[in-house]
C-alpha atoms as a PDB file:
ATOM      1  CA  UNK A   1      -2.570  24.021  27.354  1.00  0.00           C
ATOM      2  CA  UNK A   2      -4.777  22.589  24.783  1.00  0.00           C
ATOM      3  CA  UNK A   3      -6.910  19.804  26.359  1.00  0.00           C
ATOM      4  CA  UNK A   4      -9.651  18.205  24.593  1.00  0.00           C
ATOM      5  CA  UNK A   5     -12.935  18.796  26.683  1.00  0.00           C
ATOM      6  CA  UNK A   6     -14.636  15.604  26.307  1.00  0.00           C
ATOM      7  CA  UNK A   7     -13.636  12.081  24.637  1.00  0.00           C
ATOM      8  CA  UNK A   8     -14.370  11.653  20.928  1.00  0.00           C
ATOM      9  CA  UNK A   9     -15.449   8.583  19.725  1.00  0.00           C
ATOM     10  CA  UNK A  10     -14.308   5.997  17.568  1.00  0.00           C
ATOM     11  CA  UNK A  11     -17.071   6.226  14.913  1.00  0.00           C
ATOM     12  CA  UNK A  12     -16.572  10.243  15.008  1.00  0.00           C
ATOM     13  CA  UNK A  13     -12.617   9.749  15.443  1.00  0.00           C
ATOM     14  CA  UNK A  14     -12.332   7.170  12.533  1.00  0.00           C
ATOM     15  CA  UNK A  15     -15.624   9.601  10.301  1.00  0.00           C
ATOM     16  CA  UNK A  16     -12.487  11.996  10.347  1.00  0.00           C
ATOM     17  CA  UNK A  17      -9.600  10.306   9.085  1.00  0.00           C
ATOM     18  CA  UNK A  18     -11.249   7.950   6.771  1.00  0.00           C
ATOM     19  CA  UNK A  19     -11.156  10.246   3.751  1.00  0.00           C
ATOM     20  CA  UNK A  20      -7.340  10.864   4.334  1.00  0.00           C
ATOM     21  CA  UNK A  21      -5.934   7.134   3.225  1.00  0.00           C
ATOM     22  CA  UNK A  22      -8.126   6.113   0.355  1.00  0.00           C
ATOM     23  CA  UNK A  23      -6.030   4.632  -2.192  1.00  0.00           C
ATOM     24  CA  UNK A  24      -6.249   5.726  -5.459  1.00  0.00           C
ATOM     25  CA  UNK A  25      -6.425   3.805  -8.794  1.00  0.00           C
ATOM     26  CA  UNK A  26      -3.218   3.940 -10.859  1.00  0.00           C
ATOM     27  CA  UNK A  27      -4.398   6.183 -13.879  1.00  0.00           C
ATOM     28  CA  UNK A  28      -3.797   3.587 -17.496  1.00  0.00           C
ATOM     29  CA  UNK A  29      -3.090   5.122 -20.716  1.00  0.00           C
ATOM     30  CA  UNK A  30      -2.892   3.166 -24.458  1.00  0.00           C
ATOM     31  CA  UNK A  31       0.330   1.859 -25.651  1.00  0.00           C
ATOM     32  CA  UNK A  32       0.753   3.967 -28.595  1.00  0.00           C
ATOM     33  CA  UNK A  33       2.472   1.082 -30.550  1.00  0.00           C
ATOM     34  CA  UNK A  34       0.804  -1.818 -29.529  1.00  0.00           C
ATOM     35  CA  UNK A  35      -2.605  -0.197 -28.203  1.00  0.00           C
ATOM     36  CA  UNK A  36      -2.657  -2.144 -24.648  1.00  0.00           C
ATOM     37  CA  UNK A  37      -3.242  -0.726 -21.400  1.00  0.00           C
ATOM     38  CA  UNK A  38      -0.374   0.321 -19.217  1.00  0.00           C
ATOM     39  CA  UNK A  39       0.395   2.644 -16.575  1.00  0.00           C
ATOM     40  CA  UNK A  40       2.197   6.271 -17.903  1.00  0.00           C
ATOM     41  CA  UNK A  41       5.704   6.889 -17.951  1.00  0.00           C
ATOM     42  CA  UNK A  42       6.483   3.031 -17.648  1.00  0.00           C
ATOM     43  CA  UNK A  43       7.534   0.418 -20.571  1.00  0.00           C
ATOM     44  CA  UNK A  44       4.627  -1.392 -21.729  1.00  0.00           C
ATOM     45  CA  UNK A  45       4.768  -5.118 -20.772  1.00  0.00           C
ATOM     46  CA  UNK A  46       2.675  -6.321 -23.769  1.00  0.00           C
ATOM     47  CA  UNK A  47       5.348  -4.959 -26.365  1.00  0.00           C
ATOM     48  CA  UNK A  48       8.380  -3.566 -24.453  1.00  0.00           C
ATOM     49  CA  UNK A  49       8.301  -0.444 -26.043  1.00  0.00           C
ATOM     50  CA  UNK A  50       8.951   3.231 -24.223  1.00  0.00           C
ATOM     51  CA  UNK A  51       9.162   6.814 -25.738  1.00  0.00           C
ATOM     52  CA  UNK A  52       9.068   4.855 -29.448  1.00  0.00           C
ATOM     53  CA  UNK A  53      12.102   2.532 -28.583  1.00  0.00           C
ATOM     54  CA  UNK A  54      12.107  -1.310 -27.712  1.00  0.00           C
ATOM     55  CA  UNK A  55      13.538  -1.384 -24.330  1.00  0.00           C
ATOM     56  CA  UNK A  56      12.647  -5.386 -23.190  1.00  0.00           C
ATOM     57  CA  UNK A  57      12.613  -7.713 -25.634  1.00  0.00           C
ATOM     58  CA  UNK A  58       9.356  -9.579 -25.265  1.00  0.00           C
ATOM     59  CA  UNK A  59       8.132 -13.331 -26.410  1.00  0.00           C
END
């Protein structure tokens, strides 16, 4: 059976799995209509355009 042969401990147990649930920054691309930030493959909020179309009409 595998049995660990001594106790790790928490600073070497949580030096391990620390690098595994980092976040990561959503990745922002320029409206190509309007030229404001938004994230990639989603309708910009500033203008409510996608793929060249308006989809939400915006005030």
């Amino acid at each position: 059976m595998a049995v660990p042969k001594s106790k790790v401990s928490r600073q070497r147990r949580d030096k391990r799995r620390s690098s595994h649930w980092k976040l990561e920054e959503p990745t922002l691309v320029k409206c190509p209509s309007c030229g404001a930030y938004k994230m990639s493959h989603r309708v910009c909020k500033a203008c409510g355009k996608y793929n060249g179309r308006t989809v939400l009409n915006v005030e």
